[in-house]
PDB file of N, CA and C in Angstrom:
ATOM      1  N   UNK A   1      -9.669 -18.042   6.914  1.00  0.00           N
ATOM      2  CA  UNK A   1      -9.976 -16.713   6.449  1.00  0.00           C
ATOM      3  C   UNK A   1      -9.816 -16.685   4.930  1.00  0.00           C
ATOM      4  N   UNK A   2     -11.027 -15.729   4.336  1.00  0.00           N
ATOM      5  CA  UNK A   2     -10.943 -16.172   2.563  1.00  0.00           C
ATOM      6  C   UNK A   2     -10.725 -14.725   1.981  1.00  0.00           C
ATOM      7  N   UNK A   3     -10.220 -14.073   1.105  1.00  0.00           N
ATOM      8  CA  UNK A   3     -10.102 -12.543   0.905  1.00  0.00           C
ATOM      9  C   UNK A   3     -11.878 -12.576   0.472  1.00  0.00           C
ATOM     10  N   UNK A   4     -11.803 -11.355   1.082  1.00  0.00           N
ATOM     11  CA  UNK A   4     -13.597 -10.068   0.902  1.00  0.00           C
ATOM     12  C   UNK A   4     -13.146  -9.907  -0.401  1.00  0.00           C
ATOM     13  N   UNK A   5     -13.967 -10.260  -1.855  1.00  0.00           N
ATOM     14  CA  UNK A   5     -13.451  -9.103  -2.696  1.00  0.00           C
ATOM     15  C   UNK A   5     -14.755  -8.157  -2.621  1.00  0.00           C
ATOM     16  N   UNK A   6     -15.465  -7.636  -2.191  1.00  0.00           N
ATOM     17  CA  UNK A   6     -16.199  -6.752  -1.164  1.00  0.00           C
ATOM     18  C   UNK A   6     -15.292  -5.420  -0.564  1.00  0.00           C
ATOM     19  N   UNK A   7     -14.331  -5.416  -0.187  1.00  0.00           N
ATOM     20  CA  UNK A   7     -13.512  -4.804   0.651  1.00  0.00           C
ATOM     21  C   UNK A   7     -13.345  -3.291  -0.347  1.00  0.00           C
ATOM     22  N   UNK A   8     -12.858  -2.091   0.319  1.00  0.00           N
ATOM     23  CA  UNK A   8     -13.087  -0.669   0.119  1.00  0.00           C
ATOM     24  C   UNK A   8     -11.667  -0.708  -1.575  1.00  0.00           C
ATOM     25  N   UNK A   9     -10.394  -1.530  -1.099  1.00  0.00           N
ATOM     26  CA  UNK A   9      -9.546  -1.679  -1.767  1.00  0.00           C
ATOM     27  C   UNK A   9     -10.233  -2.228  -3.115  1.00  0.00           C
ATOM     28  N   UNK A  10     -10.930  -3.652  -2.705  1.00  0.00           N
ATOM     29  CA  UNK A  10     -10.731  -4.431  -4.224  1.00  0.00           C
ATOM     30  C   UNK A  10     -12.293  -3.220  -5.100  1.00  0.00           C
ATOM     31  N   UNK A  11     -12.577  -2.484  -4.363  1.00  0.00           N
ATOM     32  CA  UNK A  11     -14.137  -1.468  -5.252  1.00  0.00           C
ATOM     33  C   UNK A  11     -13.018  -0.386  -6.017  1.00  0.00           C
ATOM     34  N   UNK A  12     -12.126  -0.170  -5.112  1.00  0.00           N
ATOM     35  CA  UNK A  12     -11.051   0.774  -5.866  1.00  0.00           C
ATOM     36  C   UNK A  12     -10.290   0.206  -7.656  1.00  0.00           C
ATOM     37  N   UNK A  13      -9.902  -1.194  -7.013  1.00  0.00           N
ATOM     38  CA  UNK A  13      -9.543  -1.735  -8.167  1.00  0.00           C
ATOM     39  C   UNK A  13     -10.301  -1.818  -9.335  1.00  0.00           C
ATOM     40  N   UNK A  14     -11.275  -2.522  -9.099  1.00  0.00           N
ATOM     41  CA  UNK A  14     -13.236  -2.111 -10.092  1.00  0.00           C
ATOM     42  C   UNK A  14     -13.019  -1.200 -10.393  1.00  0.00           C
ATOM     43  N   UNK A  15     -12.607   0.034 -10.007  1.00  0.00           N
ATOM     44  CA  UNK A  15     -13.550   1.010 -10.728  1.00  0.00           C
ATOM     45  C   UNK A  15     -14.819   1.623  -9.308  1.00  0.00           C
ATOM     46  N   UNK A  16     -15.014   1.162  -8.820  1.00  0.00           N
ATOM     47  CA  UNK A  16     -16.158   1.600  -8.344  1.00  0.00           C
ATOM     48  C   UNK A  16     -16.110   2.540  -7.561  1.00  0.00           C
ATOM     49  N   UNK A  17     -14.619   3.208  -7.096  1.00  0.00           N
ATOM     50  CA  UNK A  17     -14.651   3.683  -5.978  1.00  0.00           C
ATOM     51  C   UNK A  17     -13.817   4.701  -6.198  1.00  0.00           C
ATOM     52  N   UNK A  18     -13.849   5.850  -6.598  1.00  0.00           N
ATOM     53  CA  UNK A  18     -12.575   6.513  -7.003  1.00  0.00           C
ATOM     54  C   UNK A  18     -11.502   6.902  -6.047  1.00  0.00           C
ATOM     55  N   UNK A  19     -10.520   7.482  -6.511  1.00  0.00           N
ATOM     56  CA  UNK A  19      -9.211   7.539  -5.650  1.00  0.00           C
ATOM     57  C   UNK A  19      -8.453   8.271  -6.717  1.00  0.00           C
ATOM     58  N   UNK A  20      -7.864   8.847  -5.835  1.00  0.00           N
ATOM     59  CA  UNK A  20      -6.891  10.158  -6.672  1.00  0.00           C
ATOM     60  C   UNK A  20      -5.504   9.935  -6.493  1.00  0.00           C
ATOM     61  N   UNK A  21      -5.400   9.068  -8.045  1.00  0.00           N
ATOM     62  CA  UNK A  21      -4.359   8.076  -8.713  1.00  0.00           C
ATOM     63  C   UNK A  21      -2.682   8.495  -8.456  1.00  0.00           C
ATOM     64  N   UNK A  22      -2.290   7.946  -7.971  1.00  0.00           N
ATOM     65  CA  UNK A  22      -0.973   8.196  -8.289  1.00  0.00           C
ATOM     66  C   UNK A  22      -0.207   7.588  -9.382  1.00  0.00           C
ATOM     67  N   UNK A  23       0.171   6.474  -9.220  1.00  0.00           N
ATOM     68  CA  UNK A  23       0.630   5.673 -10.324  1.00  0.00           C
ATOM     69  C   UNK A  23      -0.457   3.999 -10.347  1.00  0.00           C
ATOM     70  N   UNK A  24       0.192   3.703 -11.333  1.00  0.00           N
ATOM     71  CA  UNK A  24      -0.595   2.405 -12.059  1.00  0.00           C
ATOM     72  C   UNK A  24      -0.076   1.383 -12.843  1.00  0.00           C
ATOM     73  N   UNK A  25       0.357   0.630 -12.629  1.00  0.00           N
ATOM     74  CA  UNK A  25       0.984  -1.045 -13.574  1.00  0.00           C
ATOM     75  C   UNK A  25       0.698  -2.157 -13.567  1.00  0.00           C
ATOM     76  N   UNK A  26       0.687  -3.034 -14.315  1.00  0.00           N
ATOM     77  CA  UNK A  26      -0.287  -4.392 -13.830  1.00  0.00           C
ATOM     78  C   UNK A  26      -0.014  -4.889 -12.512  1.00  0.00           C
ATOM     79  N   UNK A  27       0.841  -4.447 -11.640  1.00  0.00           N
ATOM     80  CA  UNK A  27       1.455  -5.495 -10.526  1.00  0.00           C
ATOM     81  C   UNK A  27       0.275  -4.505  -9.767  1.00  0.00           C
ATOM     82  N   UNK A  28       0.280  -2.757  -9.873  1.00  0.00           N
ATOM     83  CA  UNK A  28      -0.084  -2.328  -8.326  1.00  0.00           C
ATOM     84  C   UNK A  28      -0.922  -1.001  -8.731  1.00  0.00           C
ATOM     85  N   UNK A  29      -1.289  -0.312  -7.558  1.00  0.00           N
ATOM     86  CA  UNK A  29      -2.104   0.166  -8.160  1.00  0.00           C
ATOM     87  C   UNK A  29      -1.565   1.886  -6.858  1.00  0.00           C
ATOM     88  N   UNK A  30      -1.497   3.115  -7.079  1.00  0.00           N
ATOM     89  CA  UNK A  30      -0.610   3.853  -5.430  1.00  0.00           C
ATOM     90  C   UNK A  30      -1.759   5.004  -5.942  1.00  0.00           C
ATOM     91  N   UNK A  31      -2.241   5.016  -4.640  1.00  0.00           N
ATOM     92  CA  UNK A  31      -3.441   6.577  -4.710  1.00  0.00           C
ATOM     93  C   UNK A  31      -3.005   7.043  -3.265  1.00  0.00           C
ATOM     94  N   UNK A  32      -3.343   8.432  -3.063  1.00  0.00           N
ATOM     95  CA  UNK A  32      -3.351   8.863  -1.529  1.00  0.00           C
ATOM     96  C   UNK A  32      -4.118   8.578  -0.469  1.00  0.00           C
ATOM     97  N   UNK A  33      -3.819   8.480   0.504  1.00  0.00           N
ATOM     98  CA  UNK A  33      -4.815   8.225   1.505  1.00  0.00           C
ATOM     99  C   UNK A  33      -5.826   9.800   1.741  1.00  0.00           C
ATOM    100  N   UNK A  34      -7.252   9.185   2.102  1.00  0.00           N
ATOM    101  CA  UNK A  34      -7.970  10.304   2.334  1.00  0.00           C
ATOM    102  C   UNK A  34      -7.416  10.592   3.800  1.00  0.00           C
ATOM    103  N   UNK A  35      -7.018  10.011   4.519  1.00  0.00           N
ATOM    104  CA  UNK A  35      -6.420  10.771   6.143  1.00  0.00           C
ATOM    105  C   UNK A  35      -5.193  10.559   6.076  1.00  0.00           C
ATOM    106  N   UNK A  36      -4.275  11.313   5.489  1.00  0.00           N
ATOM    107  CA  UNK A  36      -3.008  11.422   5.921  1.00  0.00           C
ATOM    108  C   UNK A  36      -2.319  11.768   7.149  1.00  0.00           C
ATOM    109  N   UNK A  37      -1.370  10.904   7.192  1.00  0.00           N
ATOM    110  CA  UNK A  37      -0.848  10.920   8.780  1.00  0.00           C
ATOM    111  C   UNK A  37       0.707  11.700   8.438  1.00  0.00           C
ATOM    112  N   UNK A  38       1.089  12.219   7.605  1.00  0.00           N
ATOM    113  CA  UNK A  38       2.320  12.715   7.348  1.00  0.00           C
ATOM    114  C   UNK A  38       1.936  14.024   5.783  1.00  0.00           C
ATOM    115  N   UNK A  39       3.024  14.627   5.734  1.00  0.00           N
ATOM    116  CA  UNK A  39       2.694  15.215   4.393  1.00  0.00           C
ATOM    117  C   UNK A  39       2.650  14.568   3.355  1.00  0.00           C
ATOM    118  N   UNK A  40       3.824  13.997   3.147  1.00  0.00           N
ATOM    119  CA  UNK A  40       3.375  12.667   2.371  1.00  0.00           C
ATOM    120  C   UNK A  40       2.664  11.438   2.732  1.00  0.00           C
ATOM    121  N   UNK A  41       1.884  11.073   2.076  1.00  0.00           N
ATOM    122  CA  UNK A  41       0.894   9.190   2.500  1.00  0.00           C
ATOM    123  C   UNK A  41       0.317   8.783   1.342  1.00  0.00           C
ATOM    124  N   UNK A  42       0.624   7.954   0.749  1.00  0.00           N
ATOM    125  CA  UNK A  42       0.104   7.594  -0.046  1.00  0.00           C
ATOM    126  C   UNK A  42       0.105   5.729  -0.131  1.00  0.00           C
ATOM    127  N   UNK A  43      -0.742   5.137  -0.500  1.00  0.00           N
ATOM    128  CA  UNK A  43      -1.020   3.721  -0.675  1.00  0.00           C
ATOM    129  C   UNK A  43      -0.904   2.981  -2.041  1.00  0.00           C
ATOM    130  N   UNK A  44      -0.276   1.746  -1.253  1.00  0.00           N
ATOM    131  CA  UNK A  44       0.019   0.839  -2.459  1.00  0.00           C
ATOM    132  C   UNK A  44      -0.079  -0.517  -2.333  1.00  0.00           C
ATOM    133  N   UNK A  45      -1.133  -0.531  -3.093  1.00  0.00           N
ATOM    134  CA  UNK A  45      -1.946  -1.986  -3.284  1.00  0.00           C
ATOM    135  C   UNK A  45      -1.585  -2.650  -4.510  1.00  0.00           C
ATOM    136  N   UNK A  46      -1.280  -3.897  -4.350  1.00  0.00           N
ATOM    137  CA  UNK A  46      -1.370  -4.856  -5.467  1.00  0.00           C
ATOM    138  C   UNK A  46      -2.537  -5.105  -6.169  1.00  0.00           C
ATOM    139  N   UNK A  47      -2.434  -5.834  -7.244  1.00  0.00           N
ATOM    140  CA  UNK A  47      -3.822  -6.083  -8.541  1.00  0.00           C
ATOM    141  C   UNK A  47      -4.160  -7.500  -7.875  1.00  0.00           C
ATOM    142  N   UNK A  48      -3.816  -8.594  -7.165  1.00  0.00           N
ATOM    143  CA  UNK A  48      -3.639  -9.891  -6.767  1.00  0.00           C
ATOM    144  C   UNK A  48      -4.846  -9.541  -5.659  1.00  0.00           C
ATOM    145  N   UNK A  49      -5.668 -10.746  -5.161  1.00  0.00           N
ATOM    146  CA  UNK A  49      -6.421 -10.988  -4.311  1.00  0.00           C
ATOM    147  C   UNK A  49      -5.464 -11.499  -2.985  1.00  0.00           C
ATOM    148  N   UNK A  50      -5.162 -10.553  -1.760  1.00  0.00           N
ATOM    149  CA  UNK A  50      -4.095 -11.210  -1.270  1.00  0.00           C
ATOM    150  C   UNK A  50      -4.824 -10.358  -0.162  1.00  0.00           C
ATOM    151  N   UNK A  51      -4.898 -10.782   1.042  1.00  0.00           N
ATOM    152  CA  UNK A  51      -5.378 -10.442   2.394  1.00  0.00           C
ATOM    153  C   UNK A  51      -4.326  -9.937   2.929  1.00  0.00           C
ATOM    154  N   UNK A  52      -2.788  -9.902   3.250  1.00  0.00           N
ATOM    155  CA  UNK A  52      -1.855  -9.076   3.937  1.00  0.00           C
ATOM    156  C   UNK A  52      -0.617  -9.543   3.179  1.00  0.00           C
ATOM    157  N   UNK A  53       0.345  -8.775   3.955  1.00  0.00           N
ATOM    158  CA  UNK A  53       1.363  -9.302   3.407  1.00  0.00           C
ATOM    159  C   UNK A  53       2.042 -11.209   3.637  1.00  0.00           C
ATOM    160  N   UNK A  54       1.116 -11.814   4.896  1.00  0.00           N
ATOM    161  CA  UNK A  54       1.415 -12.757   5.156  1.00  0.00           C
ATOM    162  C   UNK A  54       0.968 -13.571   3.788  1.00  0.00           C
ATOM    163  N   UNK A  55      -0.068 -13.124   3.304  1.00  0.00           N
ATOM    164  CA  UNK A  55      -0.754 -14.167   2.187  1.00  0.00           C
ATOM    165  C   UNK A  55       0.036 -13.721   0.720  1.00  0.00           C
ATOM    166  N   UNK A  56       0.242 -12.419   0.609  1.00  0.00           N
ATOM    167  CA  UNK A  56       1.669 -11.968  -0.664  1.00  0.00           C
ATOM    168  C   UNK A  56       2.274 -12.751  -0.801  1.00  0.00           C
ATOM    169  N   UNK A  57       3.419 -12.745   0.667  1.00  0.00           N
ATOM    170  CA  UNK A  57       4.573 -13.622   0.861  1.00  0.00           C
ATOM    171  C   UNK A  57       4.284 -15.430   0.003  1.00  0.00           C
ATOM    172  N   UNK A  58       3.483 -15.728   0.841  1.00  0.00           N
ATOM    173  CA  UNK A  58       3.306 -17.031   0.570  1.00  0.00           C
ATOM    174  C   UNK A  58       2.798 -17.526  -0.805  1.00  0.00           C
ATOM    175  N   UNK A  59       1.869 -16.607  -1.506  1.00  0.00           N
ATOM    176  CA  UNK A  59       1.294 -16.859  -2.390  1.00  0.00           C
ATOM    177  C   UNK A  59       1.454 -16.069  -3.949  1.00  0.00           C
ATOM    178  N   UNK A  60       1.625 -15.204  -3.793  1.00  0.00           N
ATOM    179  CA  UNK A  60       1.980 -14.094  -5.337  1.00  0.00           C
ATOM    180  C   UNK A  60       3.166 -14.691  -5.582  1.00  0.00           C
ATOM    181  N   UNK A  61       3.178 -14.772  -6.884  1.00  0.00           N
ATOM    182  CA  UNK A  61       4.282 -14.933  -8.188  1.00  0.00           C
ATOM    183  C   UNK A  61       5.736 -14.632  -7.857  1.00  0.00           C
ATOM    184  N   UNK A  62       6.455 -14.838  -8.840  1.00  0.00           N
ATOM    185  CA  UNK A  62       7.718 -13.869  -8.722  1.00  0.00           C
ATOM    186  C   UNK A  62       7.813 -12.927  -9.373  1.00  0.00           C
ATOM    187  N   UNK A  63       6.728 -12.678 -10.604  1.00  0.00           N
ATOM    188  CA  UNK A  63       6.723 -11.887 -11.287  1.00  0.00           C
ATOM    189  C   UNK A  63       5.516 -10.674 -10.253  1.00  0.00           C
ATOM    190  N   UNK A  64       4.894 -11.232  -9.781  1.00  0.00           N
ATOM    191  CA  UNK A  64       4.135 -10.462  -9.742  1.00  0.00           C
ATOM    192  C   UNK A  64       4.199  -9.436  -7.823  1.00  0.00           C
ATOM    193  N   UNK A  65       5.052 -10.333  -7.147  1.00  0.00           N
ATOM    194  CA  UNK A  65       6.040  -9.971  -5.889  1.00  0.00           C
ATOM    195  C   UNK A  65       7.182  -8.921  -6.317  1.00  0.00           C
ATOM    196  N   UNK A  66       7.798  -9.003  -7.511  1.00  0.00           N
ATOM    197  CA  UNK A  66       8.769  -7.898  -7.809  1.00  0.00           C
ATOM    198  C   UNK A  66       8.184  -6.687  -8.267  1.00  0.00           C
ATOM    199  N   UNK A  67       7.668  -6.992  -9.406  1.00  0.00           N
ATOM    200  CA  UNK A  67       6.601  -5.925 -10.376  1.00  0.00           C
ATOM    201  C   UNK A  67       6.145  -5.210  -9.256  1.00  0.00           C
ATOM    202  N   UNK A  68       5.076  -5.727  -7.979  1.00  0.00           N
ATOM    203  CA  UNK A  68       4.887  -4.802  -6.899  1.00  0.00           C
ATOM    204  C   UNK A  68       5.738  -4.042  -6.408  1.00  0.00           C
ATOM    205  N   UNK A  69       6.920  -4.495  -5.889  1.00  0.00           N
ATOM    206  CA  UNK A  69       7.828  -3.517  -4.860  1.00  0.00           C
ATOM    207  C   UNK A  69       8.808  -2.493  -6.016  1.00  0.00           C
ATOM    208  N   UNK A  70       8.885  -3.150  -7.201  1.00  0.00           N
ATOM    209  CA  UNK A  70       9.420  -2.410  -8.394  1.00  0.00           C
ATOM    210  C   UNK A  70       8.392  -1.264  -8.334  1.00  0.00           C
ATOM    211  N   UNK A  71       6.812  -0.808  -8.187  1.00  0.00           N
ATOM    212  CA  UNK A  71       5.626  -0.136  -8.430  1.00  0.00           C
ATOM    213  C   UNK A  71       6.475   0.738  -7.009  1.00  0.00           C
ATOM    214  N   UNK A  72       6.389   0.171  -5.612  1.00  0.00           N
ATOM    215  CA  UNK A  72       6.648   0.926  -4.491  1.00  0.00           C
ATOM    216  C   UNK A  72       7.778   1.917  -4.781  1.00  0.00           C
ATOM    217  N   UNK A  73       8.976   1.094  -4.971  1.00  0.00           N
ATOM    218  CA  UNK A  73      10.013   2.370  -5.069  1.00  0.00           C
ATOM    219  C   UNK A  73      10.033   3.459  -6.315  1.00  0.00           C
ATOM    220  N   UNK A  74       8.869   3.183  -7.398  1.00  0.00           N
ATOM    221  CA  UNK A  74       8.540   4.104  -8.296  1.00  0.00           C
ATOM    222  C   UNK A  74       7.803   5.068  -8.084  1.00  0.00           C
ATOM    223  N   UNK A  75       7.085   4.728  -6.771  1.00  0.00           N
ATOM    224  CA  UNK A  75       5.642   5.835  -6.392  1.00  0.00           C
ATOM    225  C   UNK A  75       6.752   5.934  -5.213  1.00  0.00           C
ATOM    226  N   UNK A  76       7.258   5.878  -4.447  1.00  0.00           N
ATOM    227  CA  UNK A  76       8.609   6.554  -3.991  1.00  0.00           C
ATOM    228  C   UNK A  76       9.518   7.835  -4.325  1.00  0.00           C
ATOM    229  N   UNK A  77      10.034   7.268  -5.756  1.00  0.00           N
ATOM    230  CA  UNK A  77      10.772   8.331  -6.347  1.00  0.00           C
ATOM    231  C   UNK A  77       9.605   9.710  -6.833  1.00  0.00           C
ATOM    232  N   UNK A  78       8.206   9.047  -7.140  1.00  0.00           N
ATOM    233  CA  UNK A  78       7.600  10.120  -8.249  1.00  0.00           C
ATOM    234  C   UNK A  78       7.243  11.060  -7.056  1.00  0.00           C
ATOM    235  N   UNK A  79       7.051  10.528  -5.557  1.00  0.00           N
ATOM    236  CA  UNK A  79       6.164  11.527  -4.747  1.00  0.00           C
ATOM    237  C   UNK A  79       7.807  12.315  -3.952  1.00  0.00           C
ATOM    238  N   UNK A  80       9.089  11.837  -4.888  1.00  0.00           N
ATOM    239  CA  UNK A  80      10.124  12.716  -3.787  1.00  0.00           C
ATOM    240  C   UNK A  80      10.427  13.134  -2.914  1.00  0.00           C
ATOM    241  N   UNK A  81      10.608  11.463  -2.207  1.00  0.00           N
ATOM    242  CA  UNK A  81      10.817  11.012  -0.896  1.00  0.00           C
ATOM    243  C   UNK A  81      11.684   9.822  -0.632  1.00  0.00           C
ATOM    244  N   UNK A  82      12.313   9.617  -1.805  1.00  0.00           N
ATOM    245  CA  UNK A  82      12.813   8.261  -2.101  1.00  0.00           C
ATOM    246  C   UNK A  82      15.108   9.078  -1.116  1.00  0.00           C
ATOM    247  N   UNK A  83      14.493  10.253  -1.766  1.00  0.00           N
ATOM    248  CA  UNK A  83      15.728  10.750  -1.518  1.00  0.00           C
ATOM    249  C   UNK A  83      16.513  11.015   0.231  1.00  0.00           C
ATOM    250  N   UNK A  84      15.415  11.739   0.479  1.00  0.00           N
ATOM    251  CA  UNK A  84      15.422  11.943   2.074  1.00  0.00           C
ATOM    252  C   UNK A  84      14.983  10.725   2.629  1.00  0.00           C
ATOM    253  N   UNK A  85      14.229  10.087   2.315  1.00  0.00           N
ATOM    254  CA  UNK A  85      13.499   8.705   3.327  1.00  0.00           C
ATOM    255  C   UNK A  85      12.218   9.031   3.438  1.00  0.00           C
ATOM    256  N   UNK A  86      12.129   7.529   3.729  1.00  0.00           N
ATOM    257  CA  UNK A  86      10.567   7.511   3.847  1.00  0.00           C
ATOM    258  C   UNK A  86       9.763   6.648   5.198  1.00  0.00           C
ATOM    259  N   UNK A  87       8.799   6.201   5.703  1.00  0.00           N
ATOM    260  CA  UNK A  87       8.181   5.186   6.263  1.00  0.00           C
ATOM    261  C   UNK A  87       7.443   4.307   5.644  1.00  0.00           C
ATOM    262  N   UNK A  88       7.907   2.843   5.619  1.00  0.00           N
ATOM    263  CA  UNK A  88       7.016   2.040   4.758  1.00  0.00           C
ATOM    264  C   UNK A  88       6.047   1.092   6.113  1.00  0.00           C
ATOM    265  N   UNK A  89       4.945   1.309   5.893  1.00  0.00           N
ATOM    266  CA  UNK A  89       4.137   0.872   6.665  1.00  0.00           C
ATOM    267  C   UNK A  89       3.209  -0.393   6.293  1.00  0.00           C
ATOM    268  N   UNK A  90       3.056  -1.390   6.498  1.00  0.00           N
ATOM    269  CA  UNK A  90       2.081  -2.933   6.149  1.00  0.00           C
ATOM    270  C   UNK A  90       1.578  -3.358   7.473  1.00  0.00           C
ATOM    271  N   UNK A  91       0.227  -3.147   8.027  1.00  0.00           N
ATOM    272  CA  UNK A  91      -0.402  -3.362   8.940  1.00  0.00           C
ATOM    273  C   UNK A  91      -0.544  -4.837   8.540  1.00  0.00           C
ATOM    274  N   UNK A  92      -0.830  -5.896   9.658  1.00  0.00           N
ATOM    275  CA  UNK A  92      -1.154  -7.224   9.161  1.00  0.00           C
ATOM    276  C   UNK A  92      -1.889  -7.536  10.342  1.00  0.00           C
ATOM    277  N   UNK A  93      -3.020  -7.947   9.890  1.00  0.00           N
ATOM    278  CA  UNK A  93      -4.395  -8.669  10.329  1.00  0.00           C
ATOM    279  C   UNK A  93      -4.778  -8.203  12.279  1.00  0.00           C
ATOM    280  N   UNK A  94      -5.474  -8.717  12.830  1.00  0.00           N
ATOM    281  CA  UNK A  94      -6.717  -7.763  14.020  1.00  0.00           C
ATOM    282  C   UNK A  94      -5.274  -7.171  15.240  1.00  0.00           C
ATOM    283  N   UNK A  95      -4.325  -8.059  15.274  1.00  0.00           N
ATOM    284  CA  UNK A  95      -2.935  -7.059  16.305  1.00  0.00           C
ATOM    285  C   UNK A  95      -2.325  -6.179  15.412  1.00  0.00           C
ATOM    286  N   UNK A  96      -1.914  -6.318  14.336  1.00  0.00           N
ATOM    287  CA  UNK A  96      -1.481  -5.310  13.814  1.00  0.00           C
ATOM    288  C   UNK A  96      -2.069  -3.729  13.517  1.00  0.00           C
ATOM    289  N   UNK A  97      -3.324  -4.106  13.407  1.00  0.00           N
ATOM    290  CA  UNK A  97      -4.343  -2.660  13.143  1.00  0.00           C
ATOM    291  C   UNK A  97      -4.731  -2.549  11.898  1.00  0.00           C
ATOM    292  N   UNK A  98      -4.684  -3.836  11.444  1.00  0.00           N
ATOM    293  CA  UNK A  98      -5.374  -3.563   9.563  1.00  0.00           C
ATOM    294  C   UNK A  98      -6.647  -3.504   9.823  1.00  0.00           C
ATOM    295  N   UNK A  99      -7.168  -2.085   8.811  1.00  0.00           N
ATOM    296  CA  UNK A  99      -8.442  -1.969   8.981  1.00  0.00           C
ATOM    297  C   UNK A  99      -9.140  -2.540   7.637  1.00  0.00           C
ATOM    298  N   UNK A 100      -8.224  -2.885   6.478  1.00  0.00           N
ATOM    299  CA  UNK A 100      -8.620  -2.950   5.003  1.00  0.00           C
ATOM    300  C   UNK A 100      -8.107  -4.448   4.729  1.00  0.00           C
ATOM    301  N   UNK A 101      -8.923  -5.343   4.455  1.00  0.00           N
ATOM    302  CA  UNK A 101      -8.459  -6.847   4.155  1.00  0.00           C
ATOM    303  C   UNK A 101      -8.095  -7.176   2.956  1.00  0.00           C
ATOM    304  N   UNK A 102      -7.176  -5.816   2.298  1.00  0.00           N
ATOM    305  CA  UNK A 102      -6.319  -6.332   1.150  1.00  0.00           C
ATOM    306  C   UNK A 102      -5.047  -5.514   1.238  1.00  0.00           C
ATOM    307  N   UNK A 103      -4.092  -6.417   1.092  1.00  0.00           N
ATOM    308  CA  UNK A 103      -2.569  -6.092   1.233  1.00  0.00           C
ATOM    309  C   UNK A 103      -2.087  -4.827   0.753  1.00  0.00           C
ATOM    310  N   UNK A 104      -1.813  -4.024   1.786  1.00  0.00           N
ATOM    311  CA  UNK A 104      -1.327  -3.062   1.044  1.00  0.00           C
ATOM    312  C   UNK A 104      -0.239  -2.241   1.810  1.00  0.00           C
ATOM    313  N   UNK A 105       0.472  -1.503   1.266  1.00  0.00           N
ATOM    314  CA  UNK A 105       1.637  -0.389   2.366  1.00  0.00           C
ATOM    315  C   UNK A 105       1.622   1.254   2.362  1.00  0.00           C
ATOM    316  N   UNK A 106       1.632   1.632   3.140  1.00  0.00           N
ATOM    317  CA  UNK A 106       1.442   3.308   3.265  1.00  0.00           C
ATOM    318  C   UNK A 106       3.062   3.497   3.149  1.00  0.00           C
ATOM    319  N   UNK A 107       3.049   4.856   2.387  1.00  0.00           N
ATOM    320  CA  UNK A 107       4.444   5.437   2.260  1.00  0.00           C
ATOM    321  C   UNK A 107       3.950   6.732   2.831  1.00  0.00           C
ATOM    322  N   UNK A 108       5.220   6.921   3.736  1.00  0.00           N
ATOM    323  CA  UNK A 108       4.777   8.146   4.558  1.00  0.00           C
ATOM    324  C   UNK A 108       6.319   8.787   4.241  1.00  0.00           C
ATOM    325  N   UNK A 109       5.947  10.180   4.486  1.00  0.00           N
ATOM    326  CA  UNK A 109       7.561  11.036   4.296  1.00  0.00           C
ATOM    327  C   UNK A 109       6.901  12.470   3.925  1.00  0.00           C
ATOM    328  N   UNK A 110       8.008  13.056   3.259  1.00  0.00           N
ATOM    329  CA  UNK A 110       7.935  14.857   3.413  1.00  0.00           C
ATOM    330  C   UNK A 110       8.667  15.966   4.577  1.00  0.00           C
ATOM    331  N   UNK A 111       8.846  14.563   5.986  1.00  0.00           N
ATOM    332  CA  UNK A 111       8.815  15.138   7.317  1.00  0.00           C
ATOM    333  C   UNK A 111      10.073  13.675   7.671  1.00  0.00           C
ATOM    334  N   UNK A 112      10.707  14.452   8.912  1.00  0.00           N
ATOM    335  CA  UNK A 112      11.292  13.513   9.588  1.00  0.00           C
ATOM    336  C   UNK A 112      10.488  13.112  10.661  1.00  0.00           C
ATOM    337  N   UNK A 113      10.027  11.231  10.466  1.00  0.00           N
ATOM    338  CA  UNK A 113       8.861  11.191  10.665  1.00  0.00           C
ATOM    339  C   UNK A 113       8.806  10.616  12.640  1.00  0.00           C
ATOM    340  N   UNK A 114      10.006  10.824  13.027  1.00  0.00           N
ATOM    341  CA  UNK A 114       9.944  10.687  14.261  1.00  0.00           C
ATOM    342  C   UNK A 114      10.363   8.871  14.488  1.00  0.00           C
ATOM    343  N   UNK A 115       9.888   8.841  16.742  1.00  0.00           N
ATOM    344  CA  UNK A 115       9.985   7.100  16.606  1.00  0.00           C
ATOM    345  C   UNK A 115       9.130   6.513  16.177  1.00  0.00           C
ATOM    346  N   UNK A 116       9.011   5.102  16.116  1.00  0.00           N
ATOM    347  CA  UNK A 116       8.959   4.111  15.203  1.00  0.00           C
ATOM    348  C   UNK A 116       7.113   4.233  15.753  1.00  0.00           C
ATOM    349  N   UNK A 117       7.042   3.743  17.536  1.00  0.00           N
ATOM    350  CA  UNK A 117       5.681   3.814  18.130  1.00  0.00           C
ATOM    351  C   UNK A 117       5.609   5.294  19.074  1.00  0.00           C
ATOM    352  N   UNK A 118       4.492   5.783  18.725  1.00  0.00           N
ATOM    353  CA  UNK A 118       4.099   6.377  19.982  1.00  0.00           C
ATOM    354  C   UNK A 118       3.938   6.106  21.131  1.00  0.00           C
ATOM    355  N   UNK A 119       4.933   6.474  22.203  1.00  0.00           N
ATOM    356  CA  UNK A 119       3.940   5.688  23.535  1.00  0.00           C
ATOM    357  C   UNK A 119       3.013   6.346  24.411  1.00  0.00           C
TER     358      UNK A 119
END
C-alpha cells in the first residue's frame, strides 16, 4: 500500500480544498469536521505523507512525531476541552473504519462522551 496524495486530506493541505482552520504549524494542520459527532470534533492531520498512524509510528521523525502531538494538545487547550477531557480518536486502515488514507485524529469533547463502543 503507497499513500494517495489524491486523498480529500492531502487537497486540504494544497490548498485546494478549504476547511475552517483551527490551528496550523509545520508539524500539523486541526480544522473541524464537516459531521460532527460531539459538540466538539475537530481534526488533526500531520504535514508528512503518512497513511495511519501505523505508518507515523514507524516512519515520521522525532521532530516531526512530537511537533505533531505538541499541535494536538494545543488544538486541545484552544478548543477548551483539554480541561474536562476529551476523546482522541485514530481510525487505522479497512477494520478500523478509516475512511481518509492520511493519518489523522478526531478530538471529540464539550460533552461527557459516554462508552468507549456502541453496541
Amino acid at each position: 500500500m503507497s499513500y494517495d496524495s489524491n486523498n480529500i486530506f492531502a487537497k486540504i493541505l494544497r490548498g485546494e480544498i478549504p476547511s475552517k482552520k483551527i490551528y496550523e504549524d509545520d508539524y500539523a494542520l486541526a480544522f473541524y469536521d464537516l459531521y460532527p459527532k460531539a459538540p466538539v470534533h475537530a481534526l488533526v492531520i500531520p504535514k508528512g505523507e503518512y497513511m495511519d498512524v501505523v505508518d507515523f509510528g514507524l516512519h515520521a521523525d522525532a521532530t516531526s512525531a512530537k511537533g505533531f502531538w505538541q499541535a494536538v494538545a494545543k488544538v486541545a487547550a484552544e478548543l477548551g476541552i483539554s480541561e474536562n477531557g476529551f476523546r482522541l480518536i485514530s481510525n487505522c486502515r479497512v477494520h478500523g473504519g478509516q475512511e481518509v488514507p492520511h493519518f489523522h485524529v478526531h478530538l471529540l469533547g464539550g460533552q461527557q462522551m459516554g462508552p468507549m463502543i456502541a453496541h
